[in-house]
PDB file of N, CA and C in Angstrom:
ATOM      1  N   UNK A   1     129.905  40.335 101.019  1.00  0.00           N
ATOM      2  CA  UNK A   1     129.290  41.406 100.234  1.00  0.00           C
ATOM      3  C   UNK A   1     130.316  42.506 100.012  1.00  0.00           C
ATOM      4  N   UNK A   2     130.237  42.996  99.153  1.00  0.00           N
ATOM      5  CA  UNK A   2     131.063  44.283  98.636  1.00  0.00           C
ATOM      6  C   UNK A   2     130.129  45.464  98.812  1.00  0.00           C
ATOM      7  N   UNK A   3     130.973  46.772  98.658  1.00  0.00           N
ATOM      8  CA  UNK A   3     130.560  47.884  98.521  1.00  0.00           C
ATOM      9  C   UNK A   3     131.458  48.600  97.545  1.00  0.00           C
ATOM     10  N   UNK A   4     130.400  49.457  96.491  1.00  0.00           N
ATOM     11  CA  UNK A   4     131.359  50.732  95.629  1.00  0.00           C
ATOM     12  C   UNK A   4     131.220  51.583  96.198  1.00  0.00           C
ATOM     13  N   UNK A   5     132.345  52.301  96.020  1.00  0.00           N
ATOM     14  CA  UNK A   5     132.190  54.001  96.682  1.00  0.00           C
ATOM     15  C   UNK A   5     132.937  54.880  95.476  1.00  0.00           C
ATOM     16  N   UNK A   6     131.551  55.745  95.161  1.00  0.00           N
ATOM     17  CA  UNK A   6     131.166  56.749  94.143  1.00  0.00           C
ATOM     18  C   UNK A   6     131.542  57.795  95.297  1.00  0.00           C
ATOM     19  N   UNK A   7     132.670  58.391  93.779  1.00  0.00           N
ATOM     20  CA  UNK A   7     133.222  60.014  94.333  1.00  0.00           C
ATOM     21  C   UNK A   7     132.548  60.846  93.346  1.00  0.00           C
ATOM     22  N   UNK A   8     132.032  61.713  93.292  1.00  0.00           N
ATOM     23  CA  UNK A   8     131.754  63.014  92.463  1.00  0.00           C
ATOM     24  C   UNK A   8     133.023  63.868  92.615  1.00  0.00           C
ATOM     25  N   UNK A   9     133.266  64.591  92.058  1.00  0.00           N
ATOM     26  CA  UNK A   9     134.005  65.740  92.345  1.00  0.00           C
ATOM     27  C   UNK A   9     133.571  67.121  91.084  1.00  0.00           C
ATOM     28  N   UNK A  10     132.660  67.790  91.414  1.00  0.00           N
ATOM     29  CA  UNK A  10     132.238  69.046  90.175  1.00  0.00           C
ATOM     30  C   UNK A  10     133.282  70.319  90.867  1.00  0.00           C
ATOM     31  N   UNK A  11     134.097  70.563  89.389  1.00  0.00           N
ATOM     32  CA  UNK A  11     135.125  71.447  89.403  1.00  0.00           C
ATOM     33  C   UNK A  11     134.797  72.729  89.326  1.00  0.00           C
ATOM     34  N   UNK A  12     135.544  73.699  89.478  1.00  0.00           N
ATOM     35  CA  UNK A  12     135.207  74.893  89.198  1.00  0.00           C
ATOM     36  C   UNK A  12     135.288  75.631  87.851  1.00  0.00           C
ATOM     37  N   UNK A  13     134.670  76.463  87.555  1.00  0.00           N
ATOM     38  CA  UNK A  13     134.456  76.621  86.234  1.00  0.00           C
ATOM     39  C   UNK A  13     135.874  76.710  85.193  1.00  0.00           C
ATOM     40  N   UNK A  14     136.839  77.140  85.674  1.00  0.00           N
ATOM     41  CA  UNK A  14     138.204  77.890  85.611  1.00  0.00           C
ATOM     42  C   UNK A  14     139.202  76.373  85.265  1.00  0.00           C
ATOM     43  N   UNK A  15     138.318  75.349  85.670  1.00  0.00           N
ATOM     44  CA  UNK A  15     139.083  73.900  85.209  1.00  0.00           C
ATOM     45  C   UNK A  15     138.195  72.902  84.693  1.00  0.00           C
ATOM     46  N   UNK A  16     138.969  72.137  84.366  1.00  0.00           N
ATOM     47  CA  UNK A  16     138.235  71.038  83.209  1.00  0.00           C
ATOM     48  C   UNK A  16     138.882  69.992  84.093  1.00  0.00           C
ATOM     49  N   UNK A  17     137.945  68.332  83.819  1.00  0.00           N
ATOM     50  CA  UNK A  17     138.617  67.339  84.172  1.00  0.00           C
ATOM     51  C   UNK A  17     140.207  66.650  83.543  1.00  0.00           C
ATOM     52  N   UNK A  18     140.033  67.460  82.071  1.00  0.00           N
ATOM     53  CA  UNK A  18     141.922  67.733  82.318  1.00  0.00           C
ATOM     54  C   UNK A  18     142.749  67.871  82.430  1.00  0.00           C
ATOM     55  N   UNK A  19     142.520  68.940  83.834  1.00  0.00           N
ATOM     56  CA  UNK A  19     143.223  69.746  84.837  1.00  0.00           C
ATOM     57  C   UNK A  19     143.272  68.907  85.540  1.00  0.00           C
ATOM     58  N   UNK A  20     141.760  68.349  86.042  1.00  0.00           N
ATOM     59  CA  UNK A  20     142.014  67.763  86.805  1.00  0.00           C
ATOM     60  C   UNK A  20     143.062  65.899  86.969  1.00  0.00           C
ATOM     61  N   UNK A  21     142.862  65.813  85.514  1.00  0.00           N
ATOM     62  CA  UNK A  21     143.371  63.905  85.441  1.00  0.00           C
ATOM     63  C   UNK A  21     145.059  64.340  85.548  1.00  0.00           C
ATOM     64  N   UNK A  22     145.080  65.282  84.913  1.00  0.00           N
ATOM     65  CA  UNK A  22     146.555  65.569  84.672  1.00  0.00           C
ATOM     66  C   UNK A  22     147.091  65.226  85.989  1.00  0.00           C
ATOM     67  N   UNK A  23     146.989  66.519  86.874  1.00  0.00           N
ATOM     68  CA  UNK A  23     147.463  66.168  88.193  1.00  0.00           C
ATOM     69  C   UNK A  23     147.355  65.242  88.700  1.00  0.00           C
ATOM     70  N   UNK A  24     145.797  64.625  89.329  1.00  0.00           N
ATOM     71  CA  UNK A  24     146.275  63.405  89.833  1.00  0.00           C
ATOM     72  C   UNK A  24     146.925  61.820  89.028  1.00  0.00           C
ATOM     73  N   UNK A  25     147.182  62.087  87.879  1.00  0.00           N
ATOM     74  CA  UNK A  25     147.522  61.090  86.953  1.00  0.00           C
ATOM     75  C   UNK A  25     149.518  61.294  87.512  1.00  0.00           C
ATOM     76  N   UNK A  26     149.948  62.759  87.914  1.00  0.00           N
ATOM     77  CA  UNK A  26     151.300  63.111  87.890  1.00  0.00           C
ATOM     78  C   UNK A  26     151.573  63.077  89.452  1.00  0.00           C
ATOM     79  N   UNK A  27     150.499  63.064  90.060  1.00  0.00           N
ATOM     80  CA  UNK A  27     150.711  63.229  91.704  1.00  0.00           C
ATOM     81  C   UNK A  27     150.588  62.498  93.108  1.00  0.00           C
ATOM     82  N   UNK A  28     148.894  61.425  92.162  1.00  0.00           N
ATOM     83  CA  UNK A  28     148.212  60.757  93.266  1.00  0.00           C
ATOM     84  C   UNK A  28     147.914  59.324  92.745  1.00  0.00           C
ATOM     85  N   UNK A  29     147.524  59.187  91.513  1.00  0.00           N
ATOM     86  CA  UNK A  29     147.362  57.587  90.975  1.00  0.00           C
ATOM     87  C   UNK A  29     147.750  57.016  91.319  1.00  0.00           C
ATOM     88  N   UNK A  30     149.244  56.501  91.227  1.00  0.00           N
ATOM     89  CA  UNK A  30     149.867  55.319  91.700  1.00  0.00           C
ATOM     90  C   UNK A  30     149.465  55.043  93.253  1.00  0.00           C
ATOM     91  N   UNK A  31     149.597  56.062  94.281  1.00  0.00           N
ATOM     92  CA  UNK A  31     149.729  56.056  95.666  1.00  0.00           C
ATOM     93  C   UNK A  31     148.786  55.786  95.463  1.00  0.00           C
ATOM     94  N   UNK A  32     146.978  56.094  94.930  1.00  0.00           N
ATOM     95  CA  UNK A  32     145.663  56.018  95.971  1.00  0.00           C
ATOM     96  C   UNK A  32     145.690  54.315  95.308  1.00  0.00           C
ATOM     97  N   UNK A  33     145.969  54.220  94.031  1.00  0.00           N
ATOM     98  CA  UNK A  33     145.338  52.812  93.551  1.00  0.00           C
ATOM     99  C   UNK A  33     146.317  51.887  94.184  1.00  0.00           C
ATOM    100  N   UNK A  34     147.607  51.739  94.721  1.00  0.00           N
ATOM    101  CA  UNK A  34     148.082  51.099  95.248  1.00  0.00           C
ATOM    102  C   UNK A  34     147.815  50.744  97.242  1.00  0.00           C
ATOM    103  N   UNK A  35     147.511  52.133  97.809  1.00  0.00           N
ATOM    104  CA  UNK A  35     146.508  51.650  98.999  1.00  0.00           C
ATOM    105  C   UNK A  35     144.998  51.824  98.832  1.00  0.00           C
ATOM    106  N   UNK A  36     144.323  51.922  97.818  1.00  0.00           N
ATOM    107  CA  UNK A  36     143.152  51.515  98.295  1.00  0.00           C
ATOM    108  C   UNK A  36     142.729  50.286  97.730  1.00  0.00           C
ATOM    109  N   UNK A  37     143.410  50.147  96.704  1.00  0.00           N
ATOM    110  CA  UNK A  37     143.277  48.785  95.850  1.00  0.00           C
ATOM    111  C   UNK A  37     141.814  48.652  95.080  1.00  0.00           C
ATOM    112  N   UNK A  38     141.071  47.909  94.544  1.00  0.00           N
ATOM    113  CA  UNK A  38     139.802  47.952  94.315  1.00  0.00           C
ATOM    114  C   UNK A  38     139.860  49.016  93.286  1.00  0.00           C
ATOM    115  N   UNK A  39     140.480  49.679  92.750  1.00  0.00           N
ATOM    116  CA  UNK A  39     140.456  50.301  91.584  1.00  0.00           C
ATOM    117  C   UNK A  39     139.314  49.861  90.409  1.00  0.00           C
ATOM    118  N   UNK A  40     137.927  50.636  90.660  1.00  0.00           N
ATOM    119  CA  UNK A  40     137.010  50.609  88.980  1.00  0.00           C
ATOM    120  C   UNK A  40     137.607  51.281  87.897  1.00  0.00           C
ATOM    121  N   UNK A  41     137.529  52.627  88.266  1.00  0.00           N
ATOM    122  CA  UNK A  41     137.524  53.621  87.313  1.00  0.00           C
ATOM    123  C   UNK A  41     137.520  54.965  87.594  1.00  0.00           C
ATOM    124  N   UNK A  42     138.030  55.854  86.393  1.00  0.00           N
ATOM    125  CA  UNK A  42     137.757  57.402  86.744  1.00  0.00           C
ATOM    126  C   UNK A  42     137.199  57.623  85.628  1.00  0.00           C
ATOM    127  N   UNK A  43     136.185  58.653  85.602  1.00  0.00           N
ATOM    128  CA  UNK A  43     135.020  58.897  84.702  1.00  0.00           C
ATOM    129  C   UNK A  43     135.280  61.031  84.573  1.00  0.00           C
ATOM    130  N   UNK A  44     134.146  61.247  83.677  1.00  0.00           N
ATOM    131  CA  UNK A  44     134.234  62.831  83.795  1.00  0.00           C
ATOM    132  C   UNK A  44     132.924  62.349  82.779  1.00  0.00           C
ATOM    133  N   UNK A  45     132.142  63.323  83.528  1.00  0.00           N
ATOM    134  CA  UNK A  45     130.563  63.679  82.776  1.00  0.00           C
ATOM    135  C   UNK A  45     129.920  64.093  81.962  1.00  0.00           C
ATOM    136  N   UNK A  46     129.241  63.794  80.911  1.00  0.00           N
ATOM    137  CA  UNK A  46     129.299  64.057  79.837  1.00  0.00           C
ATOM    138  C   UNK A  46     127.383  64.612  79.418  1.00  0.00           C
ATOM    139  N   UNK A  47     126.465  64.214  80.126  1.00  0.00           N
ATOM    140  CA  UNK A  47     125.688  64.426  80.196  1.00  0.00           C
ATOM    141  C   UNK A  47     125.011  64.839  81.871  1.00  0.00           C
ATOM    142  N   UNK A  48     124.140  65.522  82.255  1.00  0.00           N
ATOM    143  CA  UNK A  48     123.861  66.001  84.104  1.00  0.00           C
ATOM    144  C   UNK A  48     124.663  67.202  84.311  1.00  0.00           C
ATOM    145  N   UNK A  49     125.392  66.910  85.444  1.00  0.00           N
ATOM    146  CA  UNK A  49     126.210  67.958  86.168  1.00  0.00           C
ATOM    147  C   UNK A  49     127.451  68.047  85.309  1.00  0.00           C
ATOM    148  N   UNK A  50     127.908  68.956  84.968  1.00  0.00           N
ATOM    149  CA  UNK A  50     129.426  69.111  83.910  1.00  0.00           C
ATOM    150  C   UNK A  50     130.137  69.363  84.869  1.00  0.00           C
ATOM    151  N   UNK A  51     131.371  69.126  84.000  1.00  0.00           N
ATOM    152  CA  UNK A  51     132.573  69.496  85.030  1.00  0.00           C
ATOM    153  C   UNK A  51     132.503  68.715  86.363  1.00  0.00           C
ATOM    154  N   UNK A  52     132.494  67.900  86.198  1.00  0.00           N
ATOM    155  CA  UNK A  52     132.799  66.625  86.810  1.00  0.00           C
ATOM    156  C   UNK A  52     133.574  65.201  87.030  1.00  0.00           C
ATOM    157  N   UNK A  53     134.434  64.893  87.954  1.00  0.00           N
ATOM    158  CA  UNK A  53     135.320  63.666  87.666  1.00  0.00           C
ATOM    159  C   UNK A  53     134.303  63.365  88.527  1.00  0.00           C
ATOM    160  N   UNK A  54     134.222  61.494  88.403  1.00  0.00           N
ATOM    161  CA  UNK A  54     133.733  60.488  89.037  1.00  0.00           C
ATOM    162  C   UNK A  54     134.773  59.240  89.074  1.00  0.00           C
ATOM    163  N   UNK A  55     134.674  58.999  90.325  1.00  0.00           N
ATOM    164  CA  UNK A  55     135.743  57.996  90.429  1.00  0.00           C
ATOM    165  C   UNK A  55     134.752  56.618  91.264  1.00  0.00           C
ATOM    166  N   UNK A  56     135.595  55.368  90.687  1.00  0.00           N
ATOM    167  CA  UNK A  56     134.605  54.274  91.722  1.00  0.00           C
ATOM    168  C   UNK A  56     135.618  53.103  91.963  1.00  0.00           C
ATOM    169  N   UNK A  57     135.566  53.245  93.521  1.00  0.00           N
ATOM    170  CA  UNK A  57     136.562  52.030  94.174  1.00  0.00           C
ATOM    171  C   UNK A  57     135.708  50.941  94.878  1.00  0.00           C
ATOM    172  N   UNK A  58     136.210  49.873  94.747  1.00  0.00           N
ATOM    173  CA  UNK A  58     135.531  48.705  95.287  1.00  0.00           C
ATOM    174  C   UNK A  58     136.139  47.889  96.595  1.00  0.00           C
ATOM    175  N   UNK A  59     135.472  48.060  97.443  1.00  0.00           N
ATOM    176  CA  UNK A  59     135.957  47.681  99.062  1.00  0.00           C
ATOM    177  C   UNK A  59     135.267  46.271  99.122  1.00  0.00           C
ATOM    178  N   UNK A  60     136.165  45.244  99.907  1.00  0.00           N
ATOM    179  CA  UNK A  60     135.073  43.703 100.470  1.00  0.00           C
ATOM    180  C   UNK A  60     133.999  43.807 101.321  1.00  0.00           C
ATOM    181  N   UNK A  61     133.737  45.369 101.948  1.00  0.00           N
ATOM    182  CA  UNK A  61     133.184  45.616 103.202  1.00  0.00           C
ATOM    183  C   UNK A  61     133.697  46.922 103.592  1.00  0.00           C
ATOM    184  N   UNK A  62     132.551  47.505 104.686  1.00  0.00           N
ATOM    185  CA  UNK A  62     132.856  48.766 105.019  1.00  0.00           C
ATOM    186  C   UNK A  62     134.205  48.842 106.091  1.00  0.00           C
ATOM    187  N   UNK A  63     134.395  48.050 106.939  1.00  0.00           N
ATOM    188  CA  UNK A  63     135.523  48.294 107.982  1.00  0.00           C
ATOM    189  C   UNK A  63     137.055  48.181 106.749  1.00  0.00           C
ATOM    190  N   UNK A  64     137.151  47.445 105.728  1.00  0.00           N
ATOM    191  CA  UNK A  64     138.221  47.386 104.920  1.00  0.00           C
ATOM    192  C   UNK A  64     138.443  48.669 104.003  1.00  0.00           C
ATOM    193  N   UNK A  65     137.470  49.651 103.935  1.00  0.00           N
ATOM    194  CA  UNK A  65     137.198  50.284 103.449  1.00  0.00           C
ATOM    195  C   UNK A  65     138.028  51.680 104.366  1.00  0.00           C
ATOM    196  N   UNK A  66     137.611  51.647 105.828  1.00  0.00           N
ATOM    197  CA  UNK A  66     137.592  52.954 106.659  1.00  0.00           C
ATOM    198  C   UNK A  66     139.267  52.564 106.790  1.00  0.00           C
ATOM    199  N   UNK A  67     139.528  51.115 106.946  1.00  0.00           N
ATOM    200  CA  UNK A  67     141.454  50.818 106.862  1.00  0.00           C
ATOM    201  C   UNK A  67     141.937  51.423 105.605  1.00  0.00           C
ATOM    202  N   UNK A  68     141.446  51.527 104.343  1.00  0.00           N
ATOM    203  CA  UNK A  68     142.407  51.652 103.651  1.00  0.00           C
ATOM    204  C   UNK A  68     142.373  53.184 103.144  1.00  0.00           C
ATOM    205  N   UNK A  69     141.471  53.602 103.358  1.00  0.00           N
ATOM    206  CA  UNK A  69     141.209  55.439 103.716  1.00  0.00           C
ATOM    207  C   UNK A  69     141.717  55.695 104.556  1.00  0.00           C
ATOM    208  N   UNK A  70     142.047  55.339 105.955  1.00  0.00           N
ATOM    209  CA  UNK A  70     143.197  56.171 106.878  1.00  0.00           C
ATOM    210  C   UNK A  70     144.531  56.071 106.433  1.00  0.00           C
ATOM    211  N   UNK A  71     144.318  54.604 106.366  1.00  0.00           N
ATOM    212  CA  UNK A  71     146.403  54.180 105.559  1.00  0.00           C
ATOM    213  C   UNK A  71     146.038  55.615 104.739  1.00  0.00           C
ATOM    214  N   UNK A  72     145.518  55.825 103.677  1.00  0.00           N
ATOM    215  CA  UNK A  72     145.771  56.630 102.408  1.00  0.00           C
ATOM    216  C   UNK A  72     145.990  58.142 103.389  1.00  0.00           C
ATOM    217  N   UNK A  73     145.030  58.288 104.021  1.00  0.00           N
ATOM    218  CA  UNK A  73     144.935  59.593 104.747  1.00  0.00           C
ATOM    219  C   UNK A  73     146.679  60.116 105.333  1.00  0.00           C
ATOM    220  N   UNK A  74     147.619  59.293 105.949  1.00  0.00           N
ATOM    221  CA  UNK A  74     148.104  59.495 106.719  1.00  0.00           C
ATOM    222  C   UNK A  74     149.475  59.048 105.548  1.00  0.00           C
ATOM    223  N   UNK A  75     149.180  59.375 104.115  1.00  0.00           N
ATOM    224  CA  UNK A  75     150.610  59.459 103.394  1.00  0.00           C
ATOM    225  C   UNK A  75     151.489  61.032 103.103  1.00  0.00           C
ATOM    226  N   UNK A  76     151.891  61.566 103.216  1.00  0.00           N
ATOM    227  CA  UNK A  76     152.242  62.570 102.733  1.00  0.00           C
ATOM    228  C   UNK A  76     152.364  62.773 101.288  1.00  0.00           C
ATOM    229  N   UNK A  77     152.654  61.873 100.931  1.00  0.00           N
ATOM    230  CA  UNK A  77     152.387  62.508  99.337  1.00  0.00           C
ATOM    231  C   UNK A  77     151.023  62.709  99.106  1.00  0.00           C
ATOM    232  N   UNK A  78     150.100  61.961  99.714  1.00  0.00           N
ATOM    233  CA  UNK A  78     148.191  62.534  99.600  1.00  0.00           C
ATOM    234  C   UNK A  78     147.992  63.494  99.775  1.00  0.00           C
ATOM    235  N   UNK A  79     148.582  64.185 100.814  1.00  0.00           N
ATOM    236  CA  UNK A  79     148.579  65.193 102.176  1.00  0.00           C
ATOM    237  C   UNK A  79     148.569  66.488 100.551  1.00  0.00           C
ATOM    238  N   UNK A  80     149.785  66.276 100.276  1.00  0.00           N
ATOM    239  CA  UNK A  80     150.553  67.303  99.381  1.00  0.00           C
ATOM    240  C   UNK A  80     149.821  67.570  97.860  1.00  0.00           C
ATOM    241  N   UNK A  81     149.305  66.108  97.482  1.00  0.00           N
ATOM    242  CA  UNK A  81     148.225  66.298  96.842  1.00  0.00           C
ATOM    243  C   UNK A  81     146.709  66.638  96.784  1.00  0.00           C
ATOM    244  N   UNK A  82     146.332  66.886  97.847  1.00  0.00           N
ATOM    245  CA  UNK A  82     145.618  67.599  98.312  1.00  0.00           C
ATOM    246  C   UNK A  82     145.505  68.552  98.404  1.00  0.00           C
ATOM    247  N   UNK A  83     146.402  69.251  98.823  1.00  0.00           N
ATOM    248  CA  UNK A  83     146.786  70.868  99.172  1.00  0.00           C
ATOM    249  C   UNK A  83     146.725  71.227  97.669  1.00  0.00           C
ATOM    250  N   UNK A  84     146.776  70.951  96.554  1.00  0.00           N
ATOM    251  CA  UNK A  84     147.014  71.032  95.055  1.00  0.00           C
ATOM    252  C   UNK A  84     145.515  71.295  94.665  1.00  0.00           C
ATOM    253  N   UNK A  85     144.843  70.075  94.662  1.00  0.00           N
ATOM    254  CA  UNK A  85     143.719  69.886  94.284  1.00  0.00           C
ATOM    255  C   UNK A  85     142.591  70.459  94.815  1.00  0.00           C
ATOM    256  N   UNK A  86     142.331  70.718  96.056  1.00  0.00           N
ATOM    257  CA  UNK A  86     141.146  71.291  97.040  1.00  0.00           C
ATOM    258  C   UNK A  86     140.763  72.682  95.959  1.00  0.00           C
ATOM    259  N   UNK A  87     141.522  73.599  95.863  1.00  0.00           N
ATOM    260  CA  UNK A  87     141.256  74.850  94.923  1.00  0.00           C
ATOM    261  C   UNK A  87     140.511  74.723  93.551  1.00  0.00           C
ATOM    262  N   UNK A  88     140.873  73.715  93.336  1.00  0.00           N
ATOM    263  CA  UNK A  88     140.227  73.060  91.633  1.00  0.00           C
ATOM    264  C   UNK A  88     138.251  73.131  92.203  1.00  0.00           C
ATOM    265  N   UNK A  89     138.181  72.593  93.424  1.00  0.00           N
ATOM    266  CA  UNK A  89     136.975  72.018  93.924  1.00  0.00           C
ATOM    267  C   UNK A  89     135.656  72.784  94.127  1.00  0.00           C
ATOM    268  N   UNK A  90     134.496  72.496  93.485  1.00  0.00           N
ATOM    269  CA  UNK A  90     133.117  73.445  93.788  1.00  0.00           C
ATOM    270  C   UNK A  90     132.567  72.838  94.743  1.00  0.00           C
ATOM    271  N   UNK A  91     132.311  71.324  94.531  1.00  0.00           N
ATOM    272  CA  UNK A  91     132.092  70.359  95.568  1.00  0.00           C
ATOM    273  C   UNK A  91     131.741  69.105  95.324  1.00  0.00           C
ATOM    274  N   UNK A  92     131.831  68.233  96.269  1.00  0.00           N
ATOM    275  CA  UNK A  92     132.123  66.869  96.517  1.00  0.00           C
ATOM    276  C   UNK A  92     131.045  65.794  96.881  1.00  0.00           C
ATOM    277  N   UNK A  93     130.543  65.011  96.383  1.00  0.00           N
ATOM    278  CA  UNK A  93     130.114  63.827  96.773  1.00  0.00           C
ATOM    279  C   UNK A  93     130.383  62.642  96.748  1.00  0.00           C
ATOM    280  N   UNK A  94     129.993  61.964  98.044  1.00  0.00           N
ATOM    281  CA  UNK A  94     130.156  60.457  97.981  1.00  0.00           C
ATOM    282  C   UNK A  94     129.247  59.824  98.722  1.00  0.00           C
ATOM    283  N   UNK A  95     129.012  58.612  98.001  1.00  0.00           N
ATOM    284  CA  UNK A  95     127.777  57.364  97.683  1.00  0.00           C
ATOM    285  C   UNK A  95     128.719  56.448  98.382  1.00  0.00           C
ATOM    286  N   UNK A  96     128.476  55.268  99.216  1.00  0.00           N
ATOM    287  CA  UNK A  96     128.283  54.061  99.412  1.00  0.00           C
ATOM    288  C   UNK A  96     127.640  53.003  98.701  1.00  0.00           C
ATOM    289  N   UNK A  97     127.745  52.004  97.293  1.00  0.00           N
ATOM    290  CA  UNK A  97     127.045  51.334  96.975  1.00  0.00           C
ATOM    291  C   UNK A  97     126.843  49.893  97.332  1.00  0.00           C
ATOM    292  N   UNK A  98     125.969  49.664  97.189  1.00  0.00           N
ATOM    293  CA  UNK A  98     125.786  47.718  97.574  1.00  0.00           C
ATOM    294  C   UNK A  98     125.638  47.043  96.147  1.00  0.00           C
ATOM    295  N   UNK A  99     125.656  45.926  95.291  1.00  0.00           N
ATOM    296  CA  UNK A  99     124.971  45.829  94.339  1.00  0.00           C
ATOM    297  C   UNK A  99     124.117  45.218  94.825  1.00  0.00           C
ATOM    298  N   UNK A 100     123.195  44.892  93.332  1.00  0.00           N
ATOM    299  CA  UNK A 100     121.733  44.070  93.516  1.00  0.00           C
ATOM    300  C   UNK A 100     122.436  42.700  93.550  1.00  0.00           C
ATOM    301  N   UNK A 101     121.782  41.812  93.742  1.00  0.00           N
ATOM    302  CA  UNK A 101     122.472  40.753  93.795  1.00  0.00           C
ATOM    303  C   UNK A 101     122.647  39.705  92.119  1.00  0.00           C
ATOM    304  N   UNK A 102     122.369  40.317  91.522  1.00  0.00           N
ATOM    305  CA  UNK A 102     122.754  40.089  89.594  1.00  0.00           C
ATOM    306  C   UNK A 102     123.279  40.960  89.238  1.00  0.00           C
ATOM    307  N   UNK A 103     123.803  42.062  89.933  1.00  0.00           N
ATOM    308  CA  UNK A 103     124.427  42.735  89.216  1.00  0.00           C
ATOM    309  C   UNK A 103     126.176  42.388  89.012  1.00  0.00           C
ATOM    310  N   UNK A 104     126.976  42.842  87.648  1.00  0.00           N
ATOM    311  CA  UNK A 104     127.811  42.235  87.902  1.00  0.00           C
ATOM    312  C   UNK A 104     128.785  42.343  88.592  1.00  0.00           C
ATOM    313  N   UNK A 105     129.051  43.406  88.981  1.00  0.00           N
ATOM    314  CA  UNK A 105     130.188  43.803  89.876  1.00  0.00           C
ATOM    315  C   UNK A 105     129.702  43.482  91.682  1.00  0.00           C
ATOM    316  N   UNK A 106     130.021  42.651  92.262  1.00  0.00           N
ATOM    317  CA  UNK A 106     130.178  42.329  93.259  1.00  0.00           C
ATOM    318  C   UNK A 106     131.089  42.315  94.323  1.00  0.00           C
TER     319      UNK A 106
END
């Protein structure tokens, strides 16, 4: 079984999500999609909550999941991109998904 994991991120008024893609497109892309792998997508909201990126990564399972979030945790270039980005931030959510079992992403 798989799991998605849905990031929210609603920005602060003072930025747009192409503040926000910019940077991590110049800072963090390569590094997160290369250790977390499972790369869906990055989204920004267009209808609901504005000012919003949504991002969705796909893990085989939760323990492969908590491995490839510490690897990521413990890069310094994350570290540094972080310190960048946190200020952009109003606040944060994240979902755990399962699919249904027809659905297509598995």
């Amino acid at each position: 079984m798989s799991i998605i994991e849905q990031r929210i991120y609603t920005l602060k008024p003072e930025y747009g999500p192409a503040d926000y893609f910019t940077l991590y497109d110049k800072e963090a892309r390569q590094l997160q999609v290369e250790t977390l792998k499972g790369f869906v997508g990055y989204f920004s909201s267009e209808v609901g909550t504005l000012n919003a990126v949504i991002s969705l990564w796909s893990y085989p399972d939760f323990e492969t999941r908590q491995q490839r979030r510490a690897a990521l945790s413990k890069e310094p270039r994350w570290q540094a991109f972080l310190t960048q980005v946190r200020p952009m931030l109003q606040n944060m959510e994240n979902r755990l998904l399962t699919p249904a079992p027809f659905s297509p992403i598995q």
